[in-house]
Protein backbone atom coordinates (compact mmCIF):
# COMPACT_ATOMS: atom_id res chain seq x y z
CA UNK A 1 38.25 -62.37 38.06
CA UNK A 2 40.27 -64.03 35.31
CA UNK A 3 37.30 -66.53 35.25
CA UNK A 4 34.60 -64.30 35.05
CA UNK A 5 36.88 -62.82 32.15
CA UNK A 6 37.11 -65.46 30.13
CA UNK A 7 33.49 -66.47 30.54
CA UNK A 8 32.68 -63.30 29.43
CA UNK A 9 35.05 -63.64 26.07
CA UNK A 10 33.37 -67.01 25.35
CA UNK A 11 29.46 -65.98 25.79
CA UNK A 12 30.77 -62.50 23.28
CA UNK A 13 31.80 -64.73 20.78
CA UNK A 14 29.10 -67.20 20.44
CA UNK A 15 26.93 -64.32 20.29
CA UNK A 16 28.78 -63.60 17.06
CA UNK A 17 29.03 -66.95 15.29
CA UNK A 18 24.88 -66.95 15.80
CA UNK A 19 24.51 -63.81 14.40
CA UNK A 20 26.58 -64.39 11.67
CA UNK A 21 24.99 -67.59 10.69
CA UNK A 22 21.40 -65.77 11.00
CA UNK A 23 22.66 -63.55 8.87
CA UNK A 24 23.81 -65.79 5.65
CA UNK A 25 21.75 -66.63 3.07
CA UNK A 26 22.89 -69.96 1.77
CA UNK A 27 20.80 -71.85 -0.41
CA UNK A 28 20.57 -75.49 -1.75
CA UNK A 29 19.18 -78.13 -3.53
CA UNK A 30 20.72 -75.95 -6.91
CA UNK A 31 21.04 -78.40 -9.90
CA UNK A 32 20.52 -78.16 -14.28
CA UNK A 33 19.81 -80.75 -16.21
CA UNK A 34 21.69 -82.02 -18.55
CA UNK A 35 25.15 -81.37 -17.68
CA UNK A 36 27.17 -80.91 -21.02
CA UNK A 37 26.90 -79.33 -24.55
CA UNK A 38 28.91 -81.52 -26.41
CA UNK A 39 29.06 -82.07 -30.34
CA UNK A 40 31.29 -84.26 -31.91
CA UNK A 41 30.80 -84.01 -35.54
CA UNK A 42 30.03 -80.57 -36.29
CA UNK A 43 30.78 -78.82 -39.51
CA UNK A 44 32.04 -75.40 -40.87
CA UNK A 45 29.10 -73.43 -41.26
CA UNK A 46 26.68 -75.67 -39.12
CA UNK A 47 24.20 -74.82 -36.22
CA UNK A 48 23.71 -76.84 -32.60
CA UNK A 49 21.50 -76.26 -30.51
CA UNK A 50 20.69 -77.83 -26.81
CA UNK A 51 18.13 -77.02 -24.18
CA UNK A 52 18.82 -76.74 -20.43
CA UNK A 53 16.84 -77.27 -17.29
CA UNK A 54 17.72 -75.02 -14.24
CA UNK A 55 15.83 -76.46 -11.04
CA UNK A 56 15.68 -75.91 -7.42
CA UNK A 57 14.42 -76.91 -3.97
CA UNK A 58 15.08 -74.21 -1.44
CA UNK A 59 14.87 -70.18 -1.40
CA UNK A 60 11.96 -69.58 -4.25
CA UNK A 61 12.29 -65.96 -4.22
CA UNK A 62 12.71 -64.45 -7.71
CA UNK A 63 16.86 -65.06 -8.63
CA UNK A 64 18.59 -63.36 -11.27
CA UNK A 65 20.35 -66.27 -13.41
CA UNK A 66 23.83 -65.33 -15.32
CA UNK A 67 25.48 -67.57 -17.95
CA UNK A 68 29.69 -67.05 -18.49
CA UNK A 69 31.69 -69.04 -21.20
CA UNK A 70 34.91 -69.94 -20.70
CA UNK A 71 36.45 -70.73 -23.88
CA UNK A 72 39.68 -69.50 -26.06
CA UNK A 73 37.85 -67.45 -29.20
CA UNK A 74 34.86 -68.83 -30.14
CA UNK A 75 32.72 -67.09 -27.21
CA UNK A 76 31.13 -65.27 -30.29
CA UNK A 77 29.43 -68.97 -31.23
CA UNK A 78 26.79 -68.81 -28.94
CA UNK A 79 23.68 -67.59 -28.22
CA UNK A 80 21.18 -67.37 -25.41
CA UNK A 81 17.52 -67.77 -25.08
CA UNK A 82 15.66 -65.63 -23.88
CA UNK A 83 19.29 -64.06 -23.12
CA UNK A 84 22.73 -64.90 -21.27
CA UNK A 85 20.77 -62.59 -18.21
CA UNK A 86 17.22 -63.54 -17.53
CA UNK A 87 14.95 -64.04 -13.89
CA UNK A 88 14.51 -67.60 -12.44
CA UNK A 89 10.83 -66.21 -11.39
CA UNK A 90 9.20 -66.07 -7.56
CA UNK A 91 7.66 -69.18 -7.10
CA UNK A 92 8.88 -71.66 -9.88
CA UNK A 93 10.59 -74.52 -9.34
CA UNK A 94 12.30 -74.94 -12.67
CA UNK A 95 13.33 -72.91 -15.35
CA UNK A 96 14.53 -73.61 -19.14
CA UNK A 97 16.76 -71.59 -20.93
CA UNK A 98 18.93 -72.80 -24.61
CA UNK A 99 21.80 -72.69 -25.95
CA UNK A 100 22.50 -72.27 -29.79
CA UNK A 101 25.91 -72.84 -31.40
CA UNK A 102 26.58 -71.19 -34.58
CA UNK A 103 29.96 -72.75 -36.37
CA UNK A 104 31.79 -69.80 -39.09
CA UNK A 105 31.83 -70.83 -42.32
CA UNK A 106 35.85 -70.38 -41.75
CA UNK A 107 36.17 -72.91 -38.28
CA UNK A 108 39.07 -74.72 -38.13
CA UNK A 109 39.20 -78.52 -38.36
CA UNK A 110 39.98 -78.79 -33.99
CA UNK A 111 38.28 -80.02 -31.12
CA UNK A 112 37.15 -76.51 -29.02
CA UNK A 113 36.88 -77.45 -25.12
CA UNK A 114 35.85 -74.99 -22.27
CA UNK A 115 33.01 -74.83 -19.72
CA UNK A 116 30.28 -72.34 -19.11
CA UNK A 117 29.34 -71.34 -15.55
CA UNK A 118 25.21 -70.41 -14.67
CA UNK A 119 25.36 -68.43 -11.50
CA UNK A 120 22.05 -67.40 -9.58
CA UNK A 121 21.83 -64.36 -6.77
CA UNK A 122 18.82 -63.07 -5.39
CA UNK A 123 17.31 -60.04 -6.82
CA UNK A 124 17.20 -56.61 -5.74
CA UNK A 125 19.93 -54.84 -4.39
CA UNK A 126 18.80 -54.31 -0.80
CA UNK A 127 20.16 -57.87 0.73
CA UNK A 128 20.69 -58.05 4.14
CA UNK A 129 23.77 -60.14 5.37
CA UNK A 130 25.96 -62.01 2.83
CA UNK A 131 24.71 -63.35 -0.04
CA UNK A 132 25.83 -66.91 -1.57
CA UNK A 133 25.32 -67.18 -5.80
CA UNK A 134 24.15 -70.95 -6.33
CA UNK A 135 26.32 -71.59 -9.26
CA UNK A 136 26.81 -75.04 -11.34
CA UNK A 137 29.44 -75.44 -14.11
CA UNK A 138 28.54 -76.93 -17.70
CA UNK A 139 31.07 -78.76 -19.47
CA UNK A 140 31.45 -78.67 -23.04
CA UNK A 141 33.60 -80.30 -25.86
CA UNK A 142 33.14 -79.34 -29.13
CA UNK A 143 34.64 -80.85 -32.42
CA UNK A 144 34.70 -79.23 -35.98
CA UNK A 145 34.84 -81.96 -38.77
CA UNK A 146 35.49 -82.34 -42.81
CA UNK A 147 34.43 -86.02 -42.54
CA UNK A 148 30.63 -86.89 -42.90
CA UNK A 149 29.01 -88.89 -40.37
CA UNK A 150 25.38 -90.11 -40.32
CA UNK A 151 23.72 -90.62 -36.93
CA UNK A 152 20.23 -90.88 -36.81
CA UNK A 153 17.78 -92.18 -33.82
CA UNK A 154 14.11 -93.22 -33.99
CA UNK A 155 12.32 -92.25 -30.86
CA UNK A 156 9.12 -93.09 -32.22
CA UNK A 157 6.91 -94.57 -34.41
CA UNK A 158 3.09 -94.32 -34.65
CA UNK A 159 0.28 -95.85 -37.01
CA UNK A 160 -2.68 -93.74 -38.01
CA UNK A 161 -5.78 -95.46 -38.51
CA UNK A 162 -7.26 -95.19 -41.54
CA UNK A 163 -10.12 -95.44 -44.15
CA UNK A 164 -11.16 -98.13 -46.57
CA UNK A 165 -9.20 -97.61 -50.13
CA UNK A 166 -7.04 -94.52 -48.54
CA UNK A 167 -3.37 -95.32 -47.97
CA UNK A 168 -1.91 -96.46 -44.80
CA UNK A 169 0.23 -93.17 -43.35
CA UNK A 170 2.93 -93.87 -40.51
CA UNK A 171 4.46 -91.53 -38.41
CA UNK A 172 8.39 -91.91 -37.66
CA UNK A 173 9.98 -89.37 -34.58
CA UNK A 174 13.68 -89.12 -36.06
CA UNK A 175 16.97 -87.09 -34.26
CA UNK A 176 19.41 -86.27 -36.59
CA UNK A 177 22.90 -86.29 -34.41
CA UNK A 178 24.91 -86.02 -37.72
CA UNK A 179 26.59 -83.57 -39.87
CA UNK A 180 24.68 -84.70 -43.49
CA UNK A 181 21.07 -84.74 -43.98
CA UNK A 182 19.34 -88.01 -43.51
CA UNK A 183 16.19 -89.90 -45.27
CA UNK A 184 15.81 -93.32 -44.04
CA UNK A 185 13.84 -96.17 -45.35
CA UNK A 186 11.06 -98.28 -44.31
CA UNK A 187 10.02 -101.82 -44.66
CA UNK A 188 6.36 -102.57 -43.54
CA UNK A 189 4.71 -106.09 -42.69
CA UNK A 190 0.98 -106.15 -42.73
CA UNK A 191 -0.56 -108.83 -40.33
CA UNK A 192 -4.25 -110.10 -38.79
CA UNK A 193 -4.16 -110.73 -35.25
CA UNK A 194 -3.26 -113.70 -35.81
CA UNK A 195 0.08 -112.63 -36.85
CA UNK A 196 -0.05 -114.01 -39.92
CA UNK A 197 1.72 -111.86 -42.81
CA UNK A 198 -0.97 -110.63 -45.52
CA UNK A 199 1.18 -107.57 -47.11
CA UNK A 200 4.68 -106.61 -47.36
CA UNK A 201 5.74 -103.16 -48.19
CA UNK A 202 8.94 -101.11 -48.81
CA UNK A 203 9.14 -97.44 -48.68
CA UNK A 204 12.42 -95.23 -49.54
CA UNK A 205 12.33 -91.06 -50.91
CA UNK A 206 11.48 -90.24 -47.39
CA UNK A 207 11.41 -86.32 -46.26
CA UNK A 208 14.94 -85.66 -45.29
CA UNK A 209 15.93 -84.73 -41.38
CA UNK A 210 18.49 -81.87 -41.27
CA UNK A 211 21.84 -82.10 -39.23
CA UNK A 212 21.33 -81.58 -35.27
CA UNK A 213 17.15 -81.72 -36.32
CA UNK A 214 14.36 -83.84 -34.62
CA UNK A 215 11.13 -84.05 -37.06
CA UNK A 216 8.32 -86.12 -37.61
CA UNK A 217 8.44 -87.77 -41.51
CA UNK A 218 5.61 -89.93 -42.79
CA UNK A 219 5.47 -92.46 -44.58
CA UNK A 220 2.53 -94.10 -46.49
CA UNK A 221 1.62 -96.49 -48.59
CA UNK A 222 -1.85 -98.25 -50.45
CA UNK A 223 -3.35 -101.31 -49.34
CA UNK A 224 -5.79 -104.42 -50.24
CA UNK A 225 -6.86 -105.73 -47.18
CA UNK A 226 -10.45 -104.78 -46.19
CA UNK A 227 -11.52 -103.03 -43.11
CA UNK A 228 -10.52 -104.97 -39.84
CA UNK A 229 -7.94 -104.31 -37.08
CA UNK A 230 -4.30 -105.56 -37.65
CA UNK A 231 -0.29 -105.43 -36.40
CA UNK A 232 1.78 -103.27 -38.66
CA UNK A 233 5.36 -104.39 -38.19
CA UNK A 234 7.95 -101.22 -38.87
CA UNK A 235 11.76 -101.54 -39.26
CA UNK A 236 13.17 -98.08 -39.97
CA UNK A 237 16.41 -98.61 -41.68
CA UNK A 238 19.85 -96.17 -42.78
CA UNK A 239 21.54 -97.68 -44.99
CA UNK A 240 20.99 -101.29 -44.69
CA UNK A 241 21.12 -100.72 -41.19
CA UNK A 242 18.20 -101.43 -38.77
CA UNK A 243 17.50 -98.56 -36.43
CA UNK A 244 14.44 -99.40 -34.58
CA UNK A 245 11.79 -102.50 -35.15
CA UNK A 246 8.43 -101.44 -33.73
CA UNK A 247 5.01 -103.40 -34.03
CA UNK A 248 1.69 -101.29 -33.62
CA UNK A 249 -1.70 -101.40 -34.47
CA UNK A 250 -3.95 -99.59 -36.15
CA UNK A 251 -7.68 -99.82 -37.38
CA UNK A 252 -9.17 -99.40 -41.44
CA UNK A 253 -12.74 -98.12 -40.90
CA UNK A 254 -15.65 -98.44 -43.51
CA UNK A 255 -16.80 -95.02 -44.38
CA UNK A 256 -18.37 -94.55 -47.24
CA UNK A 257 -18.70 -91.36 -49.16
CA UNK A 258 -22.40 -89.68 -48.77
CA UNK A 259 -24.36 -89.91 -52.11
CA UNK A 260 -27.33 -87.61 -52.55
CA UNK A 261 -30.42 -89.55 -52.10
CA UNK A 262 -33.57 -89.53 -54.37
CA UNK A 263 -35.20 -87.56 -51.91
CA UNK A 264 -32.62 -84.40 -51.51
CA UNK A 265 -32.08 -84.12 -55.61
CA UNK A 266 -35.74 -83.71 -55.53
CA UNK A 267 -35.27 -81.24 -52.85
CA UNK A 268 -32.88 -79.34 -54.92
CA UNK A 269 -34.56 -79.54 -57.96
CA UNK A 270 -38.21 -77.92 -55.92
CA UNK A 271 -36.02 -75.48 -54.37
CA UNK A 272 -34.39 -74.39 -57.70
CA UNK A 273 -37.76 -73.91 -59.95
CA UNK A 274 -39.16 -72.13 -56.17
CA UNK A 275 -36.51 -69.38 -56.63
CA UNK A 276 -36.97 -69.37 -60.06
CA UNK A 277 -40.82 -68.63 -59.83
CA UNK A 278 -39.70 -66.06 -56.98
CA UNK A 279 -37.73 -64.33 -59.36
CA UNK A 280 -40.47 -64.26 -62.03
CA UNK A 281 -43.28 -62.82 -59.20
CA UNK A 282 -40.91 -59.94 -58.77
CA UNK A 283 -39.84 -58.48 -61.68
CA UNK A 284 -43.60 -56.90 -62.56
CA UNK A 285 -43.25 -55.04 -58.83
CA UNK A 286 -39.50 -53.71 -59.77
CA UNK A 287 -40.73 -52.68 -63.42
CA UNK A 288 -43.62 -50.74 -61.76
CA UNK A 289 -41.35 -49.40 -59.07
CA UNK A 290 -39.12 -48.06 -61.77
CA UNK A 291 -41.63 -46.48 -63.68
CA UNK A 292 -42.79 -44.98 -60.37
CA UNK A 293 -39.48 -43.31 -60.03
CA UNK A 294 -39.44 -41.83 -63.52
CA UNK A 295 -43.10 -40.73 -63.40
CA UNK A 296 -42.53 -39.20 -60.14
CA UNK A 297 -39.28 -37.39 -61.34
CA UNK A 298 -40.91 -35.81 -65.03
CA UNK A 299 -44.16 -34.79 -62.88
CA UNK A 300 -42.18 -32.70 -60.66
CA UNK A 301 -39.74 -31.27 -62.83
CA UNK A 302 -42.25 -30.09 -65.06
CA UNK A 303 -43.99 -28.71 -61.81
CA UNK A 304 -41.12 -26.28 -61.08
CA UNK A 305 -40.90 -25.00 -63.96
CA UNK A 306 -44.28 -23.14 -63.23
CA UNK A 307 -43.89 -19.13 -63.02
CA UNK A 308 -45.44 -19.10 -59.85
CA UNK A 309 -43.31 -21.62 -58.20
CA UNK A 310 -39.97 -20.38 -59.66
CA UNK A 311 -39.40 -17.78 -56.94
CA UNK A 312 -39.72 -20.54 -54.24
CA UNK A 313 -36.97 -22.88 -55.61
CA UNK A 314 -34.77 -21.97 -52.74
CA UNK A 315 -36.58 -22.38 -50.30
CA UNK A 316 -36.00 -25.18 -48.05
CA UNK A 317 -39.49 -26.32 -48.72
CA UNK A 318 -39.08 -26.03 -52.28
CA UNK A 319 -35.85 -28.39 -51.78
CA UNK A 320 -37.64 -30.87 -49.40
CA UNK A 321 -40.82 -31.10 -52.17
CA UNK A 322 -38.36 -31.71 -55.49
CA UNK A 323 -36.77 -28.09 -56.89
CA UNK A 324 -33.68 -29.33 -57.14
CA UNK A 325 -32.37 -32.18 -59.23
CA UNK A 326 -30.98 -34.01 -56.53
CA UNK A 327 -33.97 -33.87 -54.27
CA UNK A 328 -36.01 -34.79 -56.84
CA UNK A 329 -34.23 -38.20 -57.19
CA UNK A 330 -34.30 -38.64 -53.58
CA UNK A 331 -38.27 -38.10 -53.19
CA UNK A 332 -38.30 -40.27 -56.22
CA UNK A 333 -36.94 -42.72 -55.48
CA UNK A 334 -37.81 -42.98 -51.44
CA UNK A 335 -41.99 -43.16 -52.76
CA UNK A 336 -41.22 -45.83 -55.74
CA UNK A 337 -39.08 -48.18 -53.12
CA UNK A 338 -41.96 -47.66 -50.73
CA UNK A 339 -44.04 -48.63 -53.29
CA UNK A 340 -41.89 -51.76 -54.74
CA UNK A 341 -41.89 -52.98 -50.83
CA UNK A 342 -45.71 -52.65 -50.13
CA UNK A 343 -46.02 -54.66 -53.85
CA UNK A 344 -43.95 -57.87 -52.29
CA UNK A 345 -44.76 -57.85 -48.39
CA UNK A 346 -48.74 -57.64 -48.53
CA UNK A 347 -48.55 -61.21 -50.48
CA UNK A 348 -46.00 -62.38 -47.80
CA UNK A 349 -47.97 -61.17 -44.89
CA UNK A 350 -51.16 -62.66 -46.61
CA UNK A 351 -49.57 -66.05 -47.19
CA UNK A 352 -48.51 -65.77 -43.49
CA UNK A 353 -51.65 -65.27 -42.19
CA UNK A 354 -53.55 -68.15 -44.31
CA UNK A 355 -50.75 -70.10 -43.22
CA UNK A 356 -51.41 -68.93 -38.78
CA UNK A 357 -55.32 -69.53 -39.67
CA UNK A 358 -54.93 -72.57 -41.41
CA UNK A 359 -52.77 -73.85 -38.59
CA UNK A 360 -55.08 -72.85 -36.03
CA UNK A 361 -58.11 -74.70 -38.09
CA UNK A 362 -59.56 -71.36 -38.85
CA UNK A 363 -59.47 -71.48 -42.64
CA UNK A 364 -62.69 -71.53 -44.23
CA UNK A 365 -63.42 -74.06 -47.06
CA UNK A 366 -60.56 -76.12 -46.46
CA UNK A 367 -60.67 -79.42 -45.12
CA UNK A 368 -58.02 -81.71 -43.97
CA UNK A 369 -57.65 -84.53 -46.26
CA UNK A 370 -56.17 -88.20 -45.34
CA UNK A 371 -55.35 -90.53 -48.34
CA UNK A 372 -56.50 -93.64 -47.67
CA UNK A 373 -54.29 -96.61 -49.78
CA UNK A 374 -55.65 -100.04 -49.63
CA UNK A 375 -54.59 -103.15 -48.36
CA UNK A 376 -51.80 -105.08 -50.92
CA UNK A 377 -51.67 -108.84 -51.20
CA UNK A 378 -48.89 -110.22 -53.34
CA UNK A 379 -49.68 -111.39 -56.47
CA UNK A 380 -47.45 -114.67 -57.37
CA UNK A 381 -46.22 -114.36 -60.72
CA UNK A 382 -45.79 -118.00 -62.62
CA UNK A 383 -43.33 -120.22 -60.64
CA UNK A 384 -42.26 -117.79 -58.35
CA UNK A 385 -42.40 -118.56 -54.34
CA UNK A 386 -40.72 -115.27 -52.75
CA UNK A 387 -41.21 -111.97 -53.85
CA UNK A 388 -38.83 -109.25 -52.92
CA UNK A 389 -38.62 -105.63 -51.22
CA UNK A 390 -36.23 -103.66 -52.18
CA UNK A 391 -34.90 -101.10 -49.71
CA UNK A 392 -35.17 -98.43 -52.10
CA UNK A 393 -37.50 -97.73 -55.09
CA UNK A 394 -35.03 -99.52 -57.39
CA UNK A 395 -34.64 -103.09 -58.35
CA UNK A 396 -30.75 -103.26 -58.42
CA UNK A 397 -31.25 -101.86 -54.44
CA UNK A 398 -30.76 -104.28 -52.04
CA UNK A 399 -33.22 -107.35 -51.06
CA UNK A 400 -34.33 -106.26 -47.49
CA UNK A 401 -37.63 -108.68 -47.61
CA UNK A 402 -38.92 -111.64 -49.62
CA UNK A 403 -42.77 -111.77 -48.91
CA UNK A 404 -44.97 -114.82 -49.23
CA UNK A 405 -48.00 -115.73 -51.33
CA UNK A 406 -50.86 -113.64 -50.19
CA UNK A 407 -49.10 -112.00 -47.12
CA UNK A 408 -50.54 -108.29 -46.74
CA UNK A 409 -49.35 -105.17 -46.33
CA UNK A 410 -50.08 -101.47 -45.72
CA UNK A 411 -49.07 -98.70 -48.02
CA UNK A 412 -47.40 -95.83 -46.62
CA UNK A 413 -46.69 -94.08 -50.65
CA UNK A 414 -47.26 -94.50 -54.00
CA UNK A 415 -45.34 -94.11 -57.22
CA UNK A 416 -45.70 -94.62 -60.72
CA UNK A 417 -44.32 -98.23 -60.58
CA UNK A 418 -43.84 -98.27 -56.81
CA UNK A 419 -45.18 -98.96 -53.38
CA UNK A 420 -43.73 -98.18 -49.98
CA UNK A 421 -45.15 -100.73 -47.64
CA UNK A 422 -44.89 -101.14 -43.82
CA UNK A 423 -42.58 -104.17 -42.56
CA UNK A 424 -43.62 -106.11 -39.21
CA UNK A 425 -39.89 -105.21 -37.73
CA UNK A 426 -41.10 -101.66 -38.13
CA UNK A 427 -38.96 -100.80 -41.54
CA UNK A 428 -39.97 -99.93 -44.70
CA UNK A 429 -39.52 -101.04 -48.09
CA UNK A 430 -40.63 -101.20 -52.02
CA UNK A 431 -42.71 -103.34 -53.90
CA UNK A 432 -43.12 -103.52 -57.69
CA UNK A 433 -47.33 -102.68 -58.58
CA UNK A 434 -46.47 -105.59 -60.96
CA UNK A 435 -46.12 -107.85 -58.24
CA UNK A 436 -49.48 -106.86 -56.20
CA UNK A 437 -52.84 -107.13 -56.37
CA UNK A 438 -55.62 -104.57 -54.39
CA UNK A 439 -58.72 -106.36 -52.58
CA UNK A 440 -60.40 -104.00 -54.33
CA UNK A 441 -59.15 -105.28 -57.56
CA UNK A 442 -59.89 -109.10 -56.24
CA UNK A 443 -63.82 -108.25 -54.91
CA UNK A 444 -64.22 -107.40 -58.50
């Protein structure tokens, strides 16, 4: 009996300790990143400020996250973002939140020590069981300073390509983990790929980094070497002192800046005296139109003023046809603008339609009309061998060709002093009249 008794006691109380342990929710694999917010050369006045990374690898159900300082007075320095209460959100993995220390103006010259504590319980109230809060525990040492203290590091430097005659721009990644503001300097080696030092360079009045401030300065400077790819060698220095010795490269590029050829001047100049002419065609049509309007207007003014039409001014017939002085300007003006547009879009829709029938090969009395240039041969001027062609219709252009005595060619245009000729590698180019004769010319 005593047996059974005791057999019963034990099987009771497992029963518990499963149900119990079904019944907690602990969670792990709780961890931030990093694990201090520590500043040892802060000033009255001064701001810090330090990003955290909350992560876990368990329960991803949405977890309402808590931050707690534990220091003597100076609680009141920080601040939270987004808040000191915010959601580690369903699903994520990781969360970030910051911390920003604000020194008074009035801080004593101490070290301040304490610890803050991030705690993170499920949401929601309904929670089955007992719940565990995943907590982890930041340290934090803080120290309030009079004496100045530069501490600057480089995390990274970068060369920009650039164009020929346009200054070489570098871009340093500095962390200011001082109390002062910092500028640094620069000294710049300029080398081929061959390593071999062309142009040295030294470059101070830097934009300055602010205290507990990571930015990205450049720095530039003008160079003589032509376009090419080469090693820039960059030592960022603070005060005499090296701080990081990088070598990169980077590329100068040939682009040169777009002159307006022969051909789009002309363009401009066509398109100019086009308008102009424009304007000229339709000035007669907005003269007429306004002397339309006024024509209109007198006629029917002086019509209602007609005995027999008096006693109909009133009527919304009379209004519609001109008895008032406002409707009169309306139906004035509505018949000389119809009139001004039927003036300028028959000679557009006539234009149009030559243009449709002329395209179609409908147009009568007009005939399609190739100009035929002759043959060139060169004509050797005394003691001359080569001749050149010019890329463009000017001698100081460059020398694409130098033709032989009597070599032919086929004229694609014609200036006054000019011809464009067809090449055999399929280019073109210009030859001086002076230097060419026509078979024509040579049968006579």
């Amino acid at each position: 009996m005593r047996k059974n008794i005791q057999k019963l006691i034990s099987v009771f109380l497992f029963t518990i300790v499963v149900i119990l342990l079904n019944s907690i929710s602990a969670y792990a694999g709780f961890g931030i990143s990093p694990t201090d917010l520590s500043h040892e050369y802060l000033k009255p006045g001064s701001t810090f400020e330090k990003s955290f990374t909350l992560s876990r690898s368990d329960n991803l159900e949405e977890m309402d996250v808590h931050i707690e300082p534990y220091f003597d007075n100076i609680s009141s320095w920080f601040t939270y973002y987004p808040s000191q209460n915010f959601k580690f959100k369903k699903g994520e993995t990781t969360t970030t939140f910051k911390i920003l220390v604000k020194v008074p103006s009035d801080a004593k010259y101490q070290s301040y020590n304490g610890v803050f504590r991030v705690t993170a319980t499920p949401s929601g109230a309904d929670i089955k069981g007992v719940a565990i809060a995943q907590g982890v525990r930041l340290d934090s040492g803080l120290v309030v300073t009079e004496a100045d203290q530069k501490l600057l590091s480089i995390t990274a430097i970068k060369a920009l390509d650039s164009i020929l005659n346009e200054p070489i721009k570098i871009e340093i990644t500095g962390k200011n983990g001082g109390n002062v503001e910092i500028s640094p300097e620069v000294k710049v080696k300029v080398m081929n790929l061959n390593m071999e030092v062309l142009e040295e360079h030294e470059i101070t009045n830097l934009e300055v980094i602010k205290p507990n401030e990571t930015k990205t300065i450049t720095a530039e400077f003008k160079t003589n070497v032509p376009t090419g790819e080469y090693f820039l060698e960059v030592i960022v220095l603070l005060d005499g002192q090296e701080l990081r010795k990088e070598r990169v490269v980077f590329t100068i590029m040939n682009v040169p800046t777009k002159q307006p050829s022969e051909n789009e001047e002309a363009e401009e100049i066509t398109f100019i005296g086009s308008l102009s002419k424009d304007i000229q065609k339709v000035w007669p049509y907005i003269l007429i139109s306004i002397a339309t309007f006024i024509i209109i207007y007198i006629l029917l003014e002086r019509l209602w003023r007609k005995k027999n039409l008096k006693d109909n001014k009133e009527k919304w017939w009379g209004v519609l046809l001109g008895s008032k002085k406002y409707s009169r300007m309306a139906l004035s003006l509505f018949v000389s603008l119809e009139i001004l547009f039927l003036a300028i879009l028959y000679p557009l829709a006539k234009n149009k339609e030559i243009k449709e029938d002329a395209k179609n090969g409908q147009t009568q009395g007009v005939q399609d009309i190739k100009v035929e240039y002759p043959q060139l041969i060169v004509s050797p001027p005394i003691s001359v061998n080569k001749y050149p062609i010019y890329k463009e219709a000017n001698i100081n252009s460059e020398v694409i060709y130098e033709a032989n005595e009597n070599e032919n060619f086929t004229v694609l245009e014609e200036t006054t002093d000019w011809y464009k000729v067809s090449l055999n590698d399929n280019t073109n180019g210009w030859l001086l009249k002076s230097l060419i004769k026509s078979k024509d010319t040579e049968e006579r």
